[in-house]
Structure formats: C-alpha cells, structure tokens
N, C-alpha and C. Protein backbone atom coordinates (compact mmCIF):
# COMPACT_ATOMS: atom_id res chain seq x y z
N UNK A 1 -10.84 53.83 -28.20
CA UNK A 1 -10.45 55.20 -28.51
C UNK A 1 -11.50 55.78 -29.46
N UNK A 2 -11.88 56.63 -29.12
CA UNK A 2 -13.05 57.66 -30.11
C UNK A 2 -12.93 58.32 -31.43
N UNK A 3 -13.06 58.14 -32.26
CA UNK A 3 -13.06 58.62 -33.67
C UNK A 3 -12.66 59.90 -33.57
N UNK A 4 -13.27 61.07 -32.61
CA UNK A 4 -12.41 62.38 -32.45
C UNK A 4 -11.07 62.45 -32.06
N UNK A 5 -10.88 61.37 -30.92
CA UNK A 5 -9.34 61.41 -30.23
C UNK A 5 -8.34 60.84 -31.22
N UNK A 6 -8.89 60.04 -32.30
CA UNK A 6 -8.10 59.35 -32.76
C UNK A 6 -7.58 60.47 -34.72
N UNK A 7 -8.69 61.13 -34.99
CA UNK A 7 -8.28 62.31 -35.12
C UNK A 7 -7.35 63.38 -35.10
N UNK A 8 -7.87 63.71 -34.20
CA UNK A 8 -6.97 64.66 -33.43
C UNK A 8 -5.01 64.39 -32.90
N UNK A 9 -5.31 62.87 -32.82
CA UNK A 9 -3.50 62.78 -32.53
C UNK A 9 -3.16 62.86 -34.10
N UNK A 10 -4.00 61.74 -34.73
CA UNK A 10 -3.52 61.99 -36.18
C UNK A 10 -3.25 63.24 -36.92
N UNK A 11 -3.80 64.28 -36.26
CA UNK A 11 -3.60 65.62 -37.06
C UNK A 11 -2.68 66.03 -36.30
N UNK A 12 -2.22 65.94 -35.19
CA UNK A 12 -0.50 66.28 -34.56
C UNK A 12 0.38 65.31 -34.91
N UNK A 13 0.49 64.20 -35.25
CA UNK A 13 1.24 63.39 -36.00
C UNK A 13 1.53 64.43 -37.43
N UNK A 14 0.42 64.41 -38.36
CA UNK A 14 0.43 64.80 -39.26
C UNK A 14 1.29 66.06 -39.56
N UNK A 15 1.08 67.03 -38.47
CA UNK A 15 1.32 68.42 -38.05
C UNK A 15 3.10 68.62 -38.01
N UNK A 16 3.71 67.40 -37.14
CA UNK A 16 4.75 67.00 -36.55
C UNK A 16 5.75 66.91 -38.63
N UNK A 17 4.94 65.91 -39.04
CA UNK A 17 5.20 65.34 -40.13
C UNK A 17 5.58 66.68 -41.62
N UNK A 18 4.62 67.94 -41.88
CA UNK A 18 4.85 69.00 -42.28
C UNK A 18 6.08 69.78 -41.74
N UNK A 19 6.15 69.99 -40.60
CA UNK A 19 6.84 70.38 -40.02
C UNK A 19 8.33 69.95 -40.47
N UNK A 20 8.29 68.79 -40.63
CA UNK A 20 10.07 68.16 -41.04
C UNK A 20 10.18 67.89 -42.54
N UNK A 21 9.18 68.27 -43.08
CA UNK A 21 9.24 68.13 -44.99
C UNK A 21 9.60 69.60 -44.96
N UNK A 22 9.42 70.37 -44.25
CA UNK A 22 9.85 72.15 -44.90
C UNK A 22 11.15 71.64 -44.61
N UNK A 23 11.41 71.50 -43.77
CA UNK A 23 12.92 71.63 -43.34
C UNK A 23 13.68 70.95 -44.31
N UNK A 24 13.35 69.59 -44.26
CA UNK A 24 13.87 69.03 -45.32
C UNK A 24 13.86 69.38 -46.68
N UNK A 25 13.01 69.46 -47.04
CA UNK A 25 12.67 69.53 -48.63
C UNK A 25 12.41 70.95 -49.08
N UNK A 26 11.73 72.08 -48.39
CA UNK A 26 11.60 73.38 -49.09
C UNK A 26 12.94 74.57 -48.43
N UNK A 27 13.53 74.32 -47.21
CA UNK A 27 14.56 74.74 -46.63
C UNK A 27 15.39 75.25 -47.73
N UNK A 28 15.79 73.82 -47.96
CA UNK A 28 16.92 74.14 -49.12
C UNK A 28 16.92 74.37 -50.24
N UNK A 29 15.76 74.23 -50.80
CA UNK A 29 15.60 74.64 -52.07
C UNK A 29 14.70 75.99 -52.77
N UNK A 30 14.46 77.05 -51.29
CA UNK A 30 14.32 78.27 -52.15
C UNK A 30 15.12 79.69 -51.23
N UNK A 31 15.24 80.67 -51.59
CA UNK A 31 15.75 81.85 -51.12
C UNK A 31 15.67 82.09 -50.01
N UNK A 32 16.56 82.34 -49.19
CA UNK A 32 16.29 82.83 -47.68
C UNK A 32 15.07 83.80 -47.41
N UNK A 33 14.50 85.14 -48.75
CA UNK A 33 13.47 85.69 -48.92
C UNK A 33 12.27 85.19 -49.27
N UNK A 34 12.40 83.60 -49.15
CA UNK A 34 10.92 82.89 -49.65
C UNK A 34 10.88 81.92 -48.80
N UNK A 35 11.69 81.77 -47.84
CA UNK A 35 11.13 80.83 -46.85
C UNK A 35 10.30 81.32 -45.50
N UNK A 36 9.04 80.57 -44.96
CA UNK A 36 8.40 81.13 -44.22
C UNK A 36 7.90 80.21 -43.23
N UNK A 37 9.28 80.03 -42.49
CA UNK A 37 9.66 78.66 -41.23
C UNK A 37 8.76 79.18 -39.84
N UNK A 38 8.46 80.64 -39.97
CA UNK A 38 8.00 81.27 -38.92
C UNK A 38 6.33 81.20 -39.25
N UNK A 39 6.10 81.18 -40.06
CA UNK A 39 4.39 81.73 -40.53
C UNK A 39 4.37 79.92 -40.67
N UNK A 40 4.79 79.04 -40.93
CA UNK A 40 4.56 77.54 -40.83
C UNK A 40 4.54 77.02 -39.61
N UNK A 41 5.17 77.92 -38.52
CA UNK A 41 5.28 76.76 -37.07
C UNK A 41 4.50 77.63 -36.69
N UNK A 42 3.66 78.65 -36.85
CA UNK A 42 3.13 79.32 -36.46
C UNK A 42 1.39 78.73 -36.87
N UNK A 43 1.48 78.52 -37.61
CA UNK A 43 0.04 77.83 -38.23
C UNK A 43 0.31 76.44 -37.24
N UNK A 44 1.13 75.86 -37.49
CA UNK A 44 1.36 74.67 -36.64
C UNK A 44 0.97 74.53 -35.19
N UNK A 45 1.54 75.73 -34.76
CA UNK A 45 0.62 76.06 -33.41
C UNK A 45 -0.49 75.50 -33.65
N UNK A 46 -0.93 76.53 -34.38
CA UNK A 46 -2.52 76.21 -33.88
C UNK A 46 -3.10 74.62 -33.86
N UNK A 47 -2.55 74.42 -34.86
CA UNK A 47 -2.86 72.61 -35.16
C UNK A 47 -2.41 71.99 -33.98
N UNK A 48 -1.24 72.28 -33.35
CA UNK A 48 -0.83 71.03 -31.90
C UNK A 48 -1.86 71.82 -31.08
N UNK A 49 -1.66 72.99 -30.70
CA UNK A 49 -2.15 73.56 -29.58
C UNK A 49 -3.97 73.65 -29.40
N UNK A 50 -3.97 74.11 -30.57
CA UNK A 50 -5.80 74.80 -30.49
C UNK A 50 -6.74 73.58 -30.93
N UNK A 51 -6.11 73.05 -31.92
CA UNK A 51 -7.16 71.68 -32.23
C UNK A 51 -7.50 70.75 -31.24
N UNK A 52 -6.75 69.68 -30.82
CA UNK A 52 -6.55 68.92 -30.01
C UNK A 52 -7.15 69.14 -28.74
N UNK A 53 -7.68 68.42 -28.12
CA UNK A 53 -8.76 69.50 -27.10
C UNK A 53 -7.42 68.30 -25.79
N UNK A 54 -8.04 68.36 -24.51
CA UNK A 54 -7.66 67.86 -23.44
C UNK A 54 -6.62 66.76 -23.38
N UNK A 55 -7.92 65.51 -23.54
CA UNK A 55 -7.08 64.31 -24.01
C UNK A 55 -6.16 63.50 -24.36
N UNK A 56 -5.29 64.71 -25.80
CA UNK A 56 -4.47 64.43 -26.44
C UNK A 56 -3.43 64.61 -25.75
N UNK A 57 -3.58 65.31 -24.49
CA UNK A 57 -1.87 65.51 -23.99
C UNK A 57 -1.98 65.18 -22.52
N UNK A 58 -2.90 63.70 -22.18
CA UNK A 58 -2.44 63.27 -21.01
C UNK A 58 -1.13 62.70 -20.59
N UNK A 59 -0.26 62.39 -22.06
CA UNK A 59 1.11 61.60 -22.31
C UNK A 59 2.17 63.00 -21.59
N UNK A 60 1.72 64.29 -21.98
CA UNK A 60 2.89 65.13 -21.80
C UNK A 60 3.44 64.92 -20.25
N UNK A 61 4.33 64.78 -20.20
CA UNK A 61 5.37 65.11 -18.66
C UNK A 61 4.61 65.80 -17.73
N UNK A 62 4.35 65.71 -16.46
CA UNK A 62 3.96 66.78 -15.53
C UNK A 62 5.66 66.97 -15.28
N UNK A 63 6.40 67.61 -15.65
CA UNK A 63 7.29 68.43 -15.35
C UNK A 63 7.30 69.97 -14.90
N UNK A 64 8.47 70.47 -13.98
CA UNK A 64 8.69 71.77 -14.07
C UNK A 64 9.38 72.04 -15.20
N UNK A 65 9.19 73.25 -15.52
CA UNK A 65 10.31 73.79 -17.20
C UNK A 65 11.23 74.03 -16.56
N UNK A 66 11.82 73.75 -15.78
CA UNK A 66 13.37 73.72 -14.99
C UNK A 66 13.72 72.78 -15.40
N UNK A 67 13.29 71.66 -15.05
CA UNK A 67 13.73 70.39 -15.89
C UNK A 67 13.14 70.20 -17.39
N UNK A 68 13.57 70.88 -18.52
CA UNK A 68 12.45 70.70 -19.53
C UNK A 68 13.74 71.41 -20.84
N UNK A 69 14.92 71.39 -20.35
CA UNK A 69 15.82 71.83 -21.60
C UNK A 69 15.73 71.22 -22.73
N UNK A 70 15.50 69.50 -22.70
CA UNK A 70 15.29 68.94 -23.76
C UNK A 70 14.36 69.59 -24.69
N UNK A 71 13.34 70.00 -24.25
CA UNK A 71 12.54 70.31 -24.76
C UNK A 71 12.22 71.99 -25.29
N UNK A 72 13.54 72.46 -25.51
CA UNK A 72 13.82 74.03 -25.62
C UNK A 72 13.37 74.80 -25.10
N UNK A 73 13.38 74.32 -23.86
CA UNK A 73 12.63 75.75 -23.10
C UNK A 73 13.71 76.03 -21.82
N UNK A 74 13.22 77.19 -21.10
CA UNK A 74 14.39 77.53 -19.99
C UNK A 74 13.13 78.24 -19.22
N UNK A 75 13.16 78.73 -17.86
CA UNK A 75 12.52 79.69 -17.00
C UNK A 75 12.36 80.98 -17.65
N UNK A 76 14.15 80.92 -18.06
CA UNK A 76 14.17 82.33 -18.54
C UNK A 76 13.55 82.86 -19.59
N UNK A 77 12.37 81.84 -20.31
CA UNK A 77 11.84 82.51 -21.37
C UNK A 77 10.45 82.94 -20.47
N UNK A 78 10.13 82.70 -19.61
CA UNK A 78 8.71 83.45 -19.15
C UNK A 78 9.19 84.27 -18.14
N UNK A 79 8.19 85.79 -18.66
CA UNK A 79 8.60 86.69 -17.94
C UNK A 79 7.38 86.76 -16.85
N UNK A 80 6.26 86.29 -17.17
CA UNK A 80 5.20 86.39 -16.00
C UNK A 80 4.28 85.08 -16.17
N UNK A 81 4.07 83.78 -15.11
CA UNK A 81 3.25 83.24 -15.22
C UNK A 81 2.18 84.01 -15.07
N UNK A 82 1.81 85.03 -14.78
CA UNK A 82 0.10 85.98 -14.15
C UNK A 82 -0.31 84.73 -13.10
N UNK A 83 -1.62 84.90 -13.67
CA UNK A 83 -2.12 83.90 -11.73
C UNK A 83 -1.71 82.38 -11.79
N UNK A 84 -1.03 82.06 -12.59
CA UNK A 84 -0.59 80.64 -12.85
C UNK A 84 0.41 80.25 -11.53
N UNK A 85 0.21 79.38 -10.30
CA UNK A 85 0.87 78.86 -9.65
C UNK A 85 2.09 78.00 -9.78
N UNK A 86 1.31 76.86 -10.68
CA UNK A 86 2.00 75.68 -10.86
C UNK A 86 2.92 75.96 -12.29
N UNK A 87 4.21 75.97 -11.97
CA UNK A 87 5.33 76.01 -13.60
C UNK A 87 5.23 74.87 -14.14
N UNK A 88 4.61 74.33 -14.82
CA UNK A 88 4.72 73.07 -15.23
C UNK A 88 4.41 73.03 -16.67
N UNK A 89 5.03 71.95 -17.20
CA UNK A 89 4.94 72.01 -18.84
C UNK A 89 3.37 71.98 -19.33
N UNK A 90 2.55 71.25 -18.72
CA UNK A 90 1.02 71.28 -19.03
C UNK A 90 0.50 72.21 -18.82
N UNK A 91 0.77 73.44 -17.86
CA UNK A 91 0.62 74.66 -17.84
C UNK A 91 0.86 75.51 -19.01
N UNK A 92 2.05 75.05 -18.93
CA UNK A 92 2.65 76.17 -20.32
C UNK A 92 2.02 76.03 -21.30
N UNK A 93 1.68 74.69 -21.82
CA UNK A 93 0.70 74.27 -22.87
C UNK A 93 -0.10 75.34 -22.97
N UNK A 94 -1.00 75.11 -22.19
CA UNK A 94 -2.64 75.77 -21.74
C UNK A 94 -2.24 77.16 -22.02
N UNK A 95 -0.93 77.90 -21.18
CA UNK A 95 -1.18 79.50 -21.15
C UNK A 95 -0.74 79.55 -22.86
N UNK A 96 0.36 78.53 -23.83
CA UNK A 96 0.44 78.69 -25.15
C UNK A 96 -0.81 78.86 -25.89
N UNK A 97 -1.51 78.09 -25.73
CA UNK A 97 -3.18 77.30 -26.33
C UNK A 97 -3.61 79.25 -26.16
N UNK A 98 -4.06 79.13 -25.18
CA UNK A 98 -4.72 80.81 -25.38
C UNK A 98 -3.80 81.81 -25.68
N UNK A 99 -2.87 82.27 -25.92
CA UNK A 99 -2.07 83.09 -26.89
C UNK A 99 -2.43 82.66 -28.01
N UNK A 100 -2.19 81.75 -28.55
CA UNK A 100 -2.12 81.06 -30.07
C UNK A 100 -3.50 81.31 -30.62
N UNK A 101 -4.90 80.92 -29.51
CA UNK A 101 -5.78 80.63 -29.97
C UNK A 101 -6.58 82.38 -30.16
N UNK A 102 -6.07 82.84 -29.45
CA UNK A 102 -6.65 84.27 -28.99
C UNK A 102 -5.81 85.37 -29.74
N UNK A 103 -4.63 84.96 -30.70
CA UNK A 103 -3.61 85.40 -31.20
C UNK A 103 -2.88 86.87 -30.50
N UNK A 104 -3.07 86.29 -29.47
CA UNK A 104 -1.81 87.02 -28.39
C UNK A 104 -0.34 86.93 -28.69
N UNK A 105 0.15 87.26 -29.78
CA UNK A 105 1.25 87.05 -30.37
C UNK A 105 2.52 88.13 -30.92
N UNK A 106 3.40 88.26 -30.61
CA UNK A 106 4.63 89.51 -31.22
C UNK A 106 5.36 88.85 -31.35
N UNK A 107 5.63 89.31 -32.64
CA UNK A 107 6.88 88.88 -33.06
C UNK A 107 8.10 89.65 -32.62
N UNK A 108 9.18 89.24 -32.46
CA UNK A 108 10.83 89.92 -31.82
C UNK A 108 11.35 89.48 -33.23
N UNK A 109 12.35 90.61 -34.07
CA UNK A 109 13.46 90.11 -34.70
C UNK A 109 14.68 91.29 -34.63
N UNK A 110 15.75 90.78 -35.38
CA UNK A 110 17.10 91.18 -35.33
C UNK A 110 16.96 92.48 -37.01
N UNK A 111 16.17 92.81 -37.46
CA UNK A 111 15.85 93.65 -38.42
C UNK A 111 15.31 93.05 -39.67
N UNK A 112 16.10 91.85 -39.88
CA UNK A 112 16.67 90.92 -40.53
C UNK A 112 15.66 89.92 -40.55
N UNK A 113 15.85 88.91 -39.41
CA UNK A 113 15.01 87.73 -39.39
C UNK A 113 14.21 87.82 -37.89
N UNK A 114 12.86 87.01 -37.94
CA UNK A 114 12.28 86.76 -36.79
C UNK A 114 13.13 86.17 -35.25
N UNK A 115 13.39 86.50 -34.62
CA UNK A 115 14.25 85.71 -33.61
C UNK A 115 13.35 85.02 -32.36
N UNK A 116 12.50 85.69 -31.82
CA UNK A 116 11.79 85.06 -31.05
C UNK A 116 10.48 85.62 -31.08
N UNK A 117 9.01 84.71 -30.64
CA UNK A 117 7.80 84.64 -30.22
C UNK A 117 7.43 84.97 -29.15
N UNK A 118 6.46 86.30 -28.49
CA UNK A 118 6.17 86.98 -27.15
C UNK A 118 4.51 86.20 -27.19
N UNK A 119 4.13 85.37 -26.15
CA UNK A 119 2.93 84.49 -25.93
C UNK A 119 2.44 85.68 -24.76
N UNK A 120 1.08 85.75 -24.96
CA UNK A 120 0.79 86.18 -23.40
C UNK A 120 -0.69 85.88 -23.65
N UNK A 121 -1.25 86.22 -22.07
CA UNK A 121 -2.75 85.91 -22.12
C UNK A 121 -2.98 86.55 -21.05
N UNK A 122 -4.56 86.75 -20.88
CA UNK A 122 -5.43 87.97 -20.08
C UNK A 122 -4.81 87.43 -18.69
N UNK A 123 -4.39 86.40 -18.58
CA UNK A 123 -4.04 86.30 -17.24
C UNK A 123 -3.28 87.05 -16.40
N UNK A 124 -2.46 87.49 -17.54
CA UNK A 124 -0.64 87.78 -16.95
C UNK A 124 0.18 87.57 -17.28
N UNK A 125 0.13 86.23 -18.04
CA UNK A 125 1.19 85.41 -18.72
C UNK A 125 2.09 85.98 -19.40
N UNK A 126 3.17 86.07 -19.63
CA UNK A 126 4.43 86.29 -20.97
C UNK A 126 5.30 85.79 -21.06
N UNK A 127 5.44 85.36 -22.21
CA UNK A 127 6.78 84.00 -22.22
C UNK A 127 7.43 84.53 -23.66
N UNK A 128 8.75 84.95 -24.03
CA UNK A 128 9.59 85.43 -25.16
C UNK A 128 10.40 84.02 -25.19
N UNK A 129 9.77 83.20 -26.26
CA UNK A 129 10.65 81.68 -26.42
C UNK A 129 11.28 82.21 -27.90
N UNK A 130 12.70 82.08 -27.97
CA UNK A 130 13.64 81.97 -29.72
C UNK A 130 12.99 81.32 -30.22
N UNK A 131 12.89 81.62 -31.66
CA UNK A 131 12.51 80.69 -32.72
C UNK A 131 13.19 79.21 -32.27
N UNK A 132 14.37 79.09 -32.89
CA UNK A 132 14.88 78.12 -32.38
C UNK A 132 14.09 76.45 -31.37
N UNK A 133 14.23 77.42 -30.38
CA UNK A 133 13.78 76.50 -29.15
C UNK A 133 12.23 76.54 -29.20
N UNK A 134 11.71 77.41 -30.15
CA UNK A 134 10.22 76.85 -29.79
C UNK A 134 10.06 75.78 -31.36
N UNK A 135 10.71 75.91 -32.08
CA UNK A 135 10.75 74.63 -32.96
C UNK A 135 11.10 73.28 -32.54
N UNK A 136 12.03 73.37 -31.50
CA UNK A 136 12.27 72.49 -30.31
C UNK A 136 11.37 71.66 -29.51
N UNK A 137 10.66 72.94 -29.33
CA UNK A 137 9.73 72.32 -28.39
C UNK A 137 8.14 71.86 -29.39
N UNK A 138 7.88 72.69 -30.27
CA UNK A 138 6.90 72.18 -30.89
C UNK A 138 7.36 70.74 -31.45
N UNK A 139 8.28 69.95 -32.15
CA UNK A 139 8.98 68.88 -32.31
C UNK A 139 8.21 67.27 -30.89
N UNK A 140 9.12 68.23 -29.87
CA UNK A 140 8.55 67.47 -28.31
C UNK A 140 7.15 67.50 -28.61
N UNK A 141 6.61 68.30 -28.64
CA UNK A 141 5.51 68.70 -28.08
C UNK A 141 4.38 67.27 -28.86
N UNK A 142 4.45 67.43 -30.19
CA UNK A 142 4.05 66.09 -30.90
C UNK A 142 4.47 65.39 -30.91
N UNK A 143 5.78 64.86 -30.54
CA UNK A 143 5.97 63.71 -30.14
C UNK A 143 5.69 63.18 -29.03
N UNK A 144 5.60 63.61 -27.86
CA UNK A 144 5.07 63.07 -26.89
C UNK A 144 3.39 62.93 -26.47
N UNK A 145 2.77 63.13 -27.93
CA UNK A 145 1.42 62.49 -28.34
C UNK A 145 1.07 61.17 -28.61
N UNK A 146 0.86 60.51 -27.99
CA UNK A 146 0.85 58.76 -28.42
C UNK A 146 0.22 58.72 -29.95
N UNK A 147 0.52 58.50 -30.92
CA UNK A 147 -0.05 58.50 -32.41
C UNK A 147 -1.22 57.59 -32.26
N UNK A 148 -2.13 57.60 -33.23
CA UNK A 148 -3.09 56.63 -33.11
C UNK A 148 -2.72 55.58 -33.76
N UNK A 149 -3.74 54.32 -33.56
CA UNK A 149 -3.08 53.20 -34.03
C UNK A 149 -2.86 53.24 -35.52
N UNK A 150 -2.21 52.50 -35.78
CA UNK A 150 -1.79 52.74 -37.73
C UNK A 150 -2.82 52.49 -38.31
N UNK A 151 -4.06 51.09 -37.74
CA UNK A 151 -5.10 50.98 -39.06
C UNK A 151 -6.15 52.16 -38.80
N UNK A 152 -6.01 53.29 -37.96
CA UNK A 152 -7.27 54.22 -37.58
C UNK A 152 -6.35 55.43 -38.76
N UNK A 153 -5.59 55.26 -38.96
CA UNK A 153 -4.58 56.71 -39.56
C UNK A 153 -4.73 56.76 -41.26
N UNK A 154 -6.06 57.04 -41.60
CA UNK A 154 -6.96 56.98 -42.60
C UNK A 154 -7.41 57.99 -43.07
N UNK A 155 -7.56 59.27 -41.85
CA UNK A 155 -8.12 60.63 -42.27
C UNK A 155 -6.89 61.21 -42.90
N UNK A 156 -7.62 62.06 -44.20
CA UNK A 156 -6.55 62.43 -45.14
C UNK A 156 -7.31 63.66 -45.37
C-alpha cells in the first residue's frame, strides 16, 4: 500500500472520527446558536469526498440508491442525474465530489435551522439530501473505507 493511499484512508478515518466527537462532546455542551453541525459535515465533505482521490473507494458497494436506505439516501433525493446513466452509489460519490469540490452547494432551511443540502454539477445533476440523512450517509461513506493498517496510522 503507498504512503499516499495509506494517507488518505487515514484522513477519512480521521474525518469519520471528528465527526462523532462534535456530536458527542460539543453537541451538548454549547447553545443551539453556537453549534455548527452543518459548516462541520460540510468541511467534512470535502475531506471524504475531494481529498481521497480514486482508490480509496474501491470498498464502496456498486449498488443502486434504491437499495442504499441504510445509508440515508432514497431516489427521491435526486432530482436530475444530468447525463449520468448508471444510479449507483459510486456515481453519486463522483457527481457529490464535484458539487463539493466546485462548491455547487444551497443550502434549504425551515427559517430556523438548515434542513437539507442541494448538490449539483455542470452535468445536470441535483440531488436535495436532509441534513439528517446526509450525516447518515457521510458516517457510511467512511466507514466503508478499509482504514489503513494501525502501524501506518502515524500521520498526525
């Protein structure tokens, strides 16, 4: 395994790992007006999605997102694959990766709080995933990264 690949899972491990200390640990302990669960999985994006080049997600499922509830997603959150044929979760990746990376991004909320994320890309693409379920799926999403081995998990 290559010093970049081994990297790179480590920083979606890592990514995965932030991700469940807010929840845990800063969640509860400041103001509903000082928490910023949305601007954190949102940076997080970029870390699973934009860093990680190819490689890292030969583990993901070739699934359709028909079969993919586990993983908080439904059909009904994409409103246009654009020229995308194949529905498949490694797809979705890819059309996420260029929203995220290209910051093709709107936010949806209730006045109040953020409720869901609008992804799109020059393709065509648009997908409106809930907060919720895309915390869901970002969760999946690093976990189904094979971690690198424990004595390579050194970069700090």
């Amino acid at each position: 395994m290559e010093y970049d690949e081994i990297f790179q899972r480590d920083f979606i491990a890592r990514t995965l790992e932030i991700v469940e200390q807010y929840e845990k640990y800063v969640m509860k302990c400041v103001s509903e007006n000082q928490q910023f669960e949305v601007t954190l999985l949102i940076n997080c994006l970029l870390g699973l999605l934009v860093l990680p080049k190819e490689h890292c997600y030969r583990s993901i499922p070739n699934k359709p997102i028909k079969e993919l509830e586990e993983w908080g997603l439904s059909p009904d959150f994409i409103q246009d694959w654009g020229s995308e044929d194949h529905h498949t979760l490694p797809k979705f990746v890819k059309k996420l990766r260029n929203a995220v990376a290209h910051t093709s991004l709107c936010l949806h909320g209730d006045g109040v709080q953020i409720t869901s994320l609008e992804f799109k890309d020059k393709d065509g693409f648009c997908a409106v995933v809930p907060f919720d379920n895309l915390k869901t799926f970002v969760t999946k999403l690093a976990q189904s990264v094979k971690p690198p081995p424990k004595n390579m998990r050194d970069f700090r």
